[in-house]
N, C-alpha and C. Protein backbone atom coordinates (compact mmCIF):
# COMPACT_ATOMS: atom_id res chain seq x y z
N UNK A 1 102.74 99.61 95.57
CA UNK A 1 101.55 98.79 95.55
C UNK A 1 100.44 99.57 94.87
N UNK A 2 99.92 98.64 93.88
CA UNK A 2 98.70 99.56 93.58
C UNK A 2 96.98 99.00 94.12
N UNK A 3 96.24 99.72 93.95
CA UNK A 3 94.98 99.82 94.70
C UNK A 3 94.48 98.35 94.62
N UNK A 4 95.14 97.37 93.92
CA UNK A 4 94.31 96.22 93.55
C UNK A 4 95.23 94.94 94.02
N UNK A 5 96.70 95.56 95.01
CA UNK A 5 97.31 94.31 95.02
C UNK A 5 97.01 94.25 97.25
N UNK A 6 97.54 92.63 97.36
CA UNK A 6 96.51 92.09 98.30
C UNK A 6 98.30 92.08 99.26
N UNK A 7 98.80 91.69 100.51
CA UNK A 7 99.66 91.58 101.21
C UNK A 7 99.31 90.20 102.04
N UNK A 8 98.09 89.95 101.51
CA UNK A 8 97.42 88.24 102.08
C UNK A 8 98.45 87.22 101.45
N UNK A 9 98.78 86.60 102.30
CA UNK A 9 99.62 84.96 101.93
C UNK A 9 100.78 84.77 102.78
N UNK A 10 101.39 83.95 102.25
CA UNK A 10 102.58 83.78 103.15
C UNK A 10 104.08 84.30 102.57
N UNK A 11 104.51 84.71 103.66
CA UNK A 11 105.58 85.83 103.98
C UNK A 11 107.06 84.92 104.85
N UNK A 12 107.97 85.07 104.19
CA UNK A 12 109.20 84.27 105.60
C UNK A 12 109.99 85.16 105.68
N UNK A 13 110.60 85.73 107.23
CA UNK A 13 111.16 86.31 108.20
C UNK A 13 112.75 86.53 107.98
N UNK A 14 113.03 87.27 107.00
CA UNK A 14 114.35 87.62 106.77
C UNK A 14 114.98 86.89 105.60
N UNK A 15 114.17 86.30 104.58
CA UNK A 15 114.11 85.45 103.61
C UNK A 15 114.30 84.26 103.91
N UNK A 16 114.32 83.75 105.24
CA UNK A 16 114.55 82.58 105.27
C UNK A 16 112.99 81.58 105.73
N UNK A 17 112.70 80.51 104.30
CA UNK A 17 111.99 79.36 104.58
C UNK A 17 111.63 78.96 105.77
N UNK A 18 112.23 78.66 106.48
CA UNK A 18 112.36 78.03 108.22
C UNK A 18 111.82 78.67 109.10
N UNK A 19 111.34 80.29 108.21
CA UNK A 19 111.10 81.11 109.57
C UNK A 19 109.58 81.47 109.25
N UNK A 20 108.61 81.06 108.27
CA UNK A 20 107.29 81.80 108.12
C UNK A 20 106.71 82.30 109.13
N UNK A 21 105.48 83.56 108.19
CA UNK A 21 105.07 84.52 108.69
C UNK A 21 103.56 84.76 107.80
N UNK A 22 102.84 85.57 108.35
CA UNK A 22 101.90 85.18 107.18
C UNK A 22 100.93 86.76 107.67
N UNK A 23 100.20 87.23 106.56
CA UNK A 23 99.15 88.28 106.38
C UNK A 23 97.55 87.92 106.33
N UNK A 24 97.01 88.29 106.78
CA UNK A 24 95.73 87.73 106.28
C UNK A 24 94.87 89.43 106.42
N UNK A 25 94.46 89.44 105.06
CA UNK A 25 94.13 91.43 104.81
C UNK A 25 92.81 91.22 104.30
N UNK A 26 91.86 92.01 104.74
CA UNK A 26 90.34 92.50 104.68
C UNK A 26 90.63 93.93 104.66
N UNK A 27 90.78 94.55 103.05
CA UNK A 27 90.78 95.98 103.62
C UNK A 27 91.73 95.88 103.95
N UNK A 28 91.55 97.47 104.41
CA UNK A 28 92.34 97.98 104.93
C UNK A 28 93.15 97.38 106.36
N UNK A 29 92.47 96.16 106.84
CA UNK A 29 93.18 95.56 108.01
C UNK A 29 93.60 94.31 107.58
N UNK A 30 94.46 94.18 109.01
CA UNK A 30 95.66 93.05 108.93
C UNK A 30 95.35 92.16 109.80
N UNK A 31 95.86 90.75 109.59
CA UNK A 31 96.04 89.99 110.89
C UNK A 31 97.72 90.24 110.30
N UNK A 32 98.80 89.88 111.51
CA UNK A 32 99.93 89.58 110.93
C UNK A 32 100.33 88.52 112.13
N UNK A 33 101.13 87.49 111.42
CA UNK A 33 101.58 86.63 112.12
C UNK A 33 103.18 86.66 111.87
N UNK A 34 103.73 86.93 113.17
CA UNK A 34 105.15 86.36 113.31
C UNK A 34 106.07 85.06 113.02
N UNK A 35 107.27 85.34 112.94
CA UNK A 35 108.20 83.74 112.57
C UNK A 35 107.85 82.86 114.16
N UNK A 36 107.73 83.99 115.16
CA UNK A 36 107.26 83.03 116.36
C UNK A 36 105.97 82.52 116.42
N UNK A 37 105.00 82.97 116.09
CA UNK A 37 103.18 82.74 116.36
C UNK A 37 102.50 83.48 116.35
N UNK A 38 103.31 85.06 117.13
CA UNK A 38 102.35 85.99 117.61
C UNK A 38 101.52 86.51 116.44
N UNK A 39 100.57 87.15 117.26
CA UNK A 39 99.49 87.68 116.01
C UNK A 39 98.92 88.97 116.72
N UNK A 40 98.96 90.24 115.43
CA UNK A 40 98.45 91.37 116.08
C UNK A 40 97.67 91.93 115.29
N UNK A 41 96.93 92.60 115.10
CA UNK A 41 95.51 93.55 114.01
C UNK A 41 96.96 94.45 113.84
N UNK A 42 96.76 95.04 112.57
CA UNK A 42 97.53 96.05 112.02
C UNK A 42 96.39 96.79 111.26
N UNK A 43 96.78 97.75 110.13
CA UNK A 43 96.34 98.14 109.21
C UNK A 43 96.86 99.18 108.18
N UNK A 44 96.38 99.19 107.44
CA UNK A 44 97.07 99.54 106.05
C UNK A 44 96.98 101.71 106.20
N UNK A 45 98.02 102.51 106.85
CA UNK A 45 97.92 103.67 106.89
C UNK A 45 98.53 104.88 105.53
N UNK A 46 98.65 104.07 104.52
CA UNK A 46 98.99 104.47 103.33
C UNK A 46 99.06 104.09 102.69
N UNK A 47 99.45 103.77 101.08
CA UNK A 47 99.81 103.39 100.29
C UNK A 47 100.86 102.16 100.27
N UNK A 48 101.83 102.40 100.98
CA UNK A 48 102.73 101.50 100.80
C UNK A 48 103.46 101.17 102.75
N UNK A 49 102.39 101.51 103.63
CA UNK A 49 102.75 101.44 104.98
C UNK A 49 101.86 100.99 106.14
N UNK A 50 102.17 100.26 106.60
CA UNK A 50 101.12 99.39 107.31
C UNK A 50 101.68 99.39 109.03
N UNK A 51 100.47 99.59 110.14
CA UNK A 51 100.87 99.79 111.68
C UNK A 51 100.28 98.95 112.05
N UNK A 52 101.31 98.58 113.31
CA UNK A 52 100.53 97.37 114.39
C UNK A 52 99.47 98.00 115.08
N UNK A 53 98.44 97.55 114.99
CA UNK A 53 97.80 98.69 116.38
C UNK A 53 98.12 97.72 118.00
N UNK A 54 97.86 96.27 117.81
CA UNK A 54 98.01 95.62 119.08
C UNK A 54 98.05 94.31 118.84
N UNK A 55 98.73 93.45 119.78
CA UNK A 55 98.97 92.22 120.32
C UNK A 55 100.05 91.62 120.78
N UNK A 56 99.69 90.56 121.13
CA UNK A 56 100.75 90.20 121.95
C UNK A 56 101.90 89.84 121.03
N UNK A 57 103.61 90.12 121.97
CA UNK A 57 104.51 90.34 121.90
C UNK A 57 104.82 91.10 120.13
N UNK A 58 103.86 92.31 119.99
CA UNK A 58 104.42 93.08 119.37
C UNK A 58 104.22 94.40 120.03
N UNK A 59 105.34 95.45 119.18
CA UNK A 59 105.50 96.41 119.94
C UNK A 59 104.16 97.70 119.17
N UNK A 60 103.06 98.30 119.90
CA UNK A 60 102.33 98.88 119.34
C UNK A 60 102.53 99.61 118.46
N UNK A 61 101.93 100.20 117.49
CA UNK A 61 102.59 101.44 116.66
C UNK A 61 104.10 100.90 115.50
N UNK A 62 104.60 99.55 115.44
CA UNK A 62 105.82 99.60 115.01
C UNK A 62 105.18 99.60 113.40
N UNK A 63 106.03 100.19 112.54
CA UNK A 63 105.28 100.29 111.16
C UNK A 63 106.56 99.44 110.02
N UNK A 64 105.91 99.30 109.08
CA UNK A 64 106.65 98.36 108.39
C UNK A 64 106.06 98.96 106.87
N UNK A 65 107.13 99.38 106.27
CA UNK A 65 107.19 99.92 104.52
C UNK A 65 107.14 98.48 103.67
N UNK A 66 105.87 98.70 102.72
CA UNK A 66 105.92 97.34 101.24
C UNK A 66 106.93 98.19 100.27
N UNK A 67 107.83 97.36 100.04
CA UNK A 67 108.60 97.21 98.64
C UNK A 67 108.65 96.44 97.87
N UNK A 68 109.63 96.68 97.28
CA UNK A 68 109.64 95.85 95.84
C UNK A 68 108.80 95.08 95.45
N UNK A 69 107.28 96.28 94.85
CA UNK A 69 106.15 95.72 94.32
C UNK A 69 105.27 94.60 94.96
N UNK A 70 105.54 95.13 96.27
CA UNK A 70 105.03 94.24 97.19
C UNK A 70 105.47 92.52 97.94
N UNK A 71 106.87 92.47 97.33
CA UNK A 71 107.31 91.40 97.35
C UNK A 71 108.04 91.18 99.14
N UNK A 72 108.74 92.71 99.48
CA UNK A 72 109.38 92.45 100.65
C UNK A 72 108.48 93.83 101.91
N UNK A 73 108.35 92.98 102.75
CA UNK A 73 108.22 94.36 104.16
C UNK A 73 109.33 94.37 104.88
N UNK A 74 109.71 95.85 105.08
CA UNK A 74 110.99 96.28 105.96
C UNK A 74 110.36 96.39 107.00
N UNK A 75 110.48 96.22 108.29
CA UNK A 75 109.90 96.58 109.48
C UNK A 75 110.30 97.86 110.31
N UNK A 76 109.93 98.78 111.05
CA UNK A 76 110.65 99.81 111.82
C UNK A 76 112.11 99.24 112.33
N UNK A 77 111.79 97.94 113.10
CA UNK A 77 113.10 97.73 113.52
C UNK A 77 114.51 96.54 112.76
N UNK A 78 114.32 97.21 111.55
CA UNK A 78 115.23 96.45 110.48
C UNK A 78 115.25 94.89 110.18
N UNK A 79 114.28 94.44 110.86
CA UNK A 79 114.10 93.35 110.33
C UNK A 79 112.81 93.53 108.91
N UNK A 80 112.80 92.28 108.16
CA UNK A 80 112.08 92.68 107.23
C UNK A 80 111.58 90.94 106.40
N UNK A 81 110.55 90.82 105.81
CA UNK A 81 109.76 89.91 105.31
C UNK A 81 109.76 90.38 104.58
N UNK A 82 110.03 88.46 103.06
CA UNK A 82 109.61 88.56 101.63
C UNK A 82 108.94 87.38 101.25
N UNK A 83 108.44 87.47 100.42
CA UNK A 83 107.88 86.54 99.57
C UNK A 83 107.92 86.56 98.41
């Protein structure tokens, strides 16, 4: 990712349509929304790595790597979002 690209929009939950997910980024922070609803503040702790800090039914701290030019997030726990 470079300094000028955004992780705002919509995102679906293991590539699948059926399951959206979505970013909404100010800065360095996150809203992130799950394929279920949930929604937690994250934020952007590097370049290409972003942490939950809190909410409900996510697990605090879980971090999730941007790849492929920002197209997919891997999550800590192998699940992963693309768009």
């Amino acid at each position: 990712m470079s300094s000028g690209d955004t992780l705002d929009g919509e995102w679906v939950m293991g590539g699948d349509p059926n399951r959206p997910c979505a970013v909404l980024q100010r800065g360095r922070v996150l809203l992130v929304i799950n394929e279920q609803g949930s929604t937690a503040t994250a934020r952007l702790i590097g370049p290409t790595t972003l942490q939950v800090m809190q909410g409900a039914g996510w697990q605090p701290g879980m971090r999730a790597e941007v790849r492929e030019n920002g197209r997919a997030m891997v999550w800590q726990d192998g699940s992963f979002w693309q768009r």
